[in-house]
Protein backbone atom coordinates (compact mmCIF):
# COMPACT_ATOMS: atom_id res chain seq x y z
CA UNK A 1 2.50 -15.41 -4.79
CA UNK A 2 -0.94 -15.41 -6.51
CA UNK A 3 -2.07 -12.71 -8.50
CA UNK A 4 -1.08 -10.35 -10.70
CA UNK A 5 2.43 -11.56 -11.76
CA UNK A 6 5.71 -10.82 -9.35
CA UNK A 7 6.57 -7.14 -10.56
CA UNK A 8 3.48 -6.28 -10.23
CA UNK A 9 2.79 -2.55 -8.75
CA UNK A 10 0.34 -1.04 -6.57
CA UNK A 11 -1.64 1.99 -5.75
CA UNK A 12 -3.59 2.82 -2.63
CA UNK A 13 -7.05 4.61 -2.49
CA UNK A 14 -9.08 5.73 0.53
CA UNK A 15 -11.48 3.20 -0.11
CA UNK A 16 -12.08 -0.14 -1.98
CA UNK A 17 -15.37 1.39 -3.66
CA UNK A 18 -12.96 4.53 -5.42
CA UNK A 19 -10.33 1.69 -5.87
CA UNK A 20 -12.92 0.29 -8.24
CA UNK A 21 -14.49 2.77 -9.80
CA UNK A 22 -10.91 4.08 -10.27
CA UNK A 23 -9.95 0.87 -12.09
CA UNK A 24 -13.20 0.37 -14.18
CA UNK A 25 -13.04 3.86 -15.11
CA UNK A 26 -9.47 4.13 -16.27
CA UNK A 27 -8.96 0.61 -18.30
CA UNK A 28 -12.58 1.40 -19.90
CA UNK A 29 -14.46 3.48 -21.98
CA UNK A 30 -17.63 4.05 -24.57
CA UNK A 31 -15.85 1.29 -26.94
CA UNK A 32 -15.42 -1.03 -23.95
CA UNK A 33 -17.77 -4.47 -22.85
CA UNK A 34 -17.55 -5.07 -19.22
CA UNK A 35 -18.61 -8.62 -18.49
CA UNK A 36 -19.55 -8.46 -14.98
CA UNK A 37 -21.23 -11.55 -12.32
CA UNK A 38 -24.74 -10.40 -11.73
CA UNK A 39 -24.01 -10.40 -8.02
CA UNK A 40 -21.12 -8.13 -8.05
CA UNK A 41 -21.05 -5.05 -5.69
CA UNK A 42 -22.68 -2.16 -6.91
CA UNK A 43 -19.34 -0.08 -7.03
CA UNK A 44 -18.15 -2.13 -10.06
CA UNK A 45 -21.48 -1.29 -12.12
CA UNK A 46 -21.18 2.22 -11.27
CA UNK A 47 -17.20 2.37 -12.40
CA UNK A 48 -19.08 0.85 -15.65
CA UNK A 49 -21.57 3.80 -15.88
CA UNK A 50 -19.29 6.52 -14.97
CA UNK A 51 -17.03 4.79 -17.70
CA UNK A 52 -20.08 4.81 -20.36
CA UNK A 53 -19.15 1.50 -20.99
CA UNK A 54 -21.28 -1.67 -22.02
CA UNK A 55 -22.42 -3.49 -19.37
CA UNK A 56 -22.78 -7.00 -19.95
CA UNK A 57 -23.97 -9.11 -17.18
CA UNK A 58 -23.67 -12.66 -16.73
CA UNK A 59 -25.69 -15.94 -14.61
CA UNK A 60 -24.19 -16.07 -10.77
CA UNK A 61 -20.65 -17.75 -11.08
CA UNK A 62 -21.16 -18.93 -14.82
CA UNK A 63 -18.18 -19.23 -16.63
CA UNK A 64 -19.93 -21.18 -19.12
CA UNK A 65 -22.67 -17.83 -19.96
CA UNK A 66 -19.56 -15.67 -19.77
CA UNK A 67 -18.00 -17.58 -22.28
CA UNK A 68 -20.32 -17.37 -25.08
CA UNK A 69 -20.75 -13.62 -24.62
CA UNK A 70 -16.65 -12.84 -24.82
CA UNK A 71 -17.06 -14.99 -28.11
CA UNK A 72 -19.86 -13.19 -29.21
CA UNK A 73 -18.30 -9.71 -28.37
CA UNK A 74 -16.64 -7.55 -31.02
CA UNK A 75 -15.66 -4.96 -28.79
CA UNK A 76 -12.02 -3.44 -29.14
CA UNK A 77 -11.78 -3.59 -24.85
CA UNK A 78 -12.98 -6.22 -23.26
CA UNK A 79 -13.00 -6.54 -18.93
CA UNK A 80 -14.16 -9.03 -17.01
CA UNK A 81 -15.37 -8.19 -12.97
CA UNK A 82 -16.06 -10.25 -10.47
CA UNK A 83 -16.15 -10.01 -6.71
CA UNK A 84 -14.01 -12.89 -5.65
CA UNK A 85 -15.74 -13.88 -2.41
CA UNK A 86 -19.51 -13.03 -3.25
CA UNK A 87 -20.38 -11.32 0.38
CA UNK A 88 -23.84 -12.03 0.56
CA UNK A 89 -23.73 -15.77 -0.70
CA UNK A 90 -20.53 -16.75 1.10
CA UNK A 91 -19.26 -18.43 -2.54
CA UNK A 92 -15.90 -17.98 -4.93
CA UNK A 93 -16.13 -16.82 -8.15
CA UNK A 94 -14.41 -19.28 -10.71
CA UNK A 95 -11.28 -17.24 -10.84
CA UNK A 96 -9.06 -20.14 -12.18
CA UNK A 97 -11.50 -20.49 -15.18
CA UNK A 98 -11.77 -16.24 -15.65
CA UNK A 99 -8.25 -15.91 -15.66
CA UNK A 100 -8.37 -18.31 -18.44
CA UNK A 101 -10.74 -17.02 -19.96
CA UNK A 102 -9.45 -13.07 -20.03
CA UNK A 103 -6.30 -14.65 -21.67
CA UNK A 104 -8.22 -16.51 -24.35
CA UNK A 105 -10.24 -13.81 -25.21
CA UNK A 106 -7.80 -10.63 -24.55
CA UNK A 107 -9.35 -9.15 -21.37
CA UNK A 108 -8.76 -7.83 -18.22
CA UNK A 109 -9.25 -9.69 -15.47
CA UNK A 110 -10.99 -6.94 -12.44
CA UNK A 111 -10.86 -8.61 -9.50
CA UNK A 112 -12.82 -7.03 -6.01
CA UNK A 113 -11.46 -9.48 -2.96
CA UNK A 114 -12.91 -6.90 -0.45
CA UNK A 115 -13.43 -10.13 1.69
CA UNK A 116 -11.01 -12.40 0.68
CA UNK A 117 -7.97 -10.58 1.60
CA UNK A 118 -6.91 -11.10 4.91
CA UNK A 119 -8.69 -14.18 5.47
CA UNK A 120 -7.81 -16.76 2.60
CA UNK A 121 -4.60 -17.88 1.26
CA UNK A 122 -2.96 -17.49 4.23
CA UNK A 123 -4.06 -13.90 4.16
CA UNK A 124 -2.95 -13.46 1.28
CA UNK A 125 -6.64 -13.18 -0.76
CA UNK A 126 -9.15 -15.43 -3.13
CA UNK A 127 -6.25 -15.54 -5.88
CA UNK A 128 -3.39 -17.31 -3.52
CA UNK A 129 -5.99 -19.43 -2.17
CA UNK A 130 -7.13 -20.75 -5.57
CA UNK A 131 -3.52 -20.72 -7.18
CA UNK A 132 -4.81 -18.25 -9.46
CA UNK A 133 -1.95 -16.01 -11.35
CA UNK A 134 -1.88 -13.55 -14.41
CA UNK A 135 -0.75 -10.53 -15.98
CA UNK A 136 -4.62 -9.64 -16.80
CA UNK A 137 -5.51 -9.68 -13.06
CA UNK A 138 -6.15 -6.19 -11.68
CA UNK A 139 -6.72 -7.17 -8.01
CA UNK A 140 -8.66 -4.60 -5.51
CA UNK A 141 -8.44 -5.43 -2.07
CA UNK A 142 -9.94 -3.58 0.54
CA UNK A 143 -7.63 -2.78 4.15
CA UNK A 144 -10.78 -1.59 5.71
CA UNK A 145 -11.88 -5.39 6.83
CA UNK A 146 -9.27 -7.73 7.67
CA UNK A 147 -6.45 -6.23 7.92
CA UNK A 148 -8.17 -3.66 10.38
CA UNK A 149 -7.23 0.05 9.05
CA UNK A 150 -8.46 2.52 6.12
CA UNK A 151 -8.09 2.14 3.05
CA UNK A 152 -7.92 -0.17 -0.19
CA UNK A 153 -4.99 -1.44 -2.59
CA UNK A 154 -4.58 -1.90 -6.41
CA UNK A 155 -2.03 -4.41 -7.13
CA UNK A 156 -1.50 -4.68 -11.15
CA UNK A 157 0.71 -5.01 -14.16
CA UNK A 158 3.19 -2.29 -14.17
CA UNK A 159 1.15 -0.64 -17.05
CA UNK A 160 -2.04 -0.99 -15.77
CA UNK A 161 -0.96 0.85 -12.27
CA UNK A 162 0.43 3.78 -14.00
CA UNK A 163 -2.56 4.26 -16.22
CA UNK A 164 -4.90 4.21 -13.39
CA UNK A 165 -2.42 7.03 -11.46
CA UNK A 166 -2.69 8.92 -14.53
CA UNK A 167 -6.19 8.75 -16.10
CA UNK A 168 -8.66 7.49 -13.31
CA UNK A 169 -11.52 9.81 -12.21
């Protein structure tokens, strides 16, 4: 398993854009930076804005960028997006080196593998096929692609689930 750690929970939404904007919108808030890959999908800006968070965007798939701005942030929340398979481009986003750096610089790890799931890893997403695992990844994955019905999954710390049941818009 690759991911959020074993124990990990889940929550379905009727789609992988609400998924987001539920995440974004329930782990941030005015206090909050949101360090996002310029070539994320819109819906994780727009969980940002509904959120009245920061946005903070950084270079295509630079972890180095990224990097300097977590160390130069002196925001109480800090979250990190990134698609994991960038649609348009066909790339990965570093996830080995986010997940890293979320733990070095106490963030959450928000983590869109709308289309990575189903096809990588064994089917298993982006994160099993790097070897990536964490307790800061929130994973979204959609079940509208691959796996060929409606639909989209949250897959978190147990903590992190309930407070998106419980506060997200």
């Amino acid at each position: 398993w690759a991911g959020p750690l074993p124990g990990a929970r889940s929550v379905t939404f009727s789609t992988g854009y609400l998924a987001n904007l539920a995440i974004v919108s329930a782990l941030a808030d005015r206090e909050t930076e949101i360090h996002a890959d310029r070539l994320n999908h819109a819906c994780l800006n727009d969980g940002a804005l509904l959120a009245r968070a920061r946005l903070v965007r950084y270079a295509h798939g630079d972890a180095d960028a990224l990097a300097r701005r977590l160390a130069a942030s002196t925001a109480r929340t800090r979250l990190i997006a990134t698609d994991a398979v960038f649609s348009m481009d066909g790339d990965l986003a570093p996830l080995g080196r986010l997940a890293g750096l979320a733990h070095e610089y106490d963030a959450w790890l928000v983590v869109d593998d709308a289309h990575g799931f189903g096809v990588l890893g064994g089917g298993r997403g982006t994160l099993a096929e790097l070897g990536v695992s964490s307790p800061r990844v929130v994973l979204m994955g959609t079940l509208g692609k691959a796996a060929g019905v409606a639909g989209a999954f949250v897959a978190a710390h147990p903590a992190v689930v309930e407070t998106i049941v419980q506060t997200a818009r």
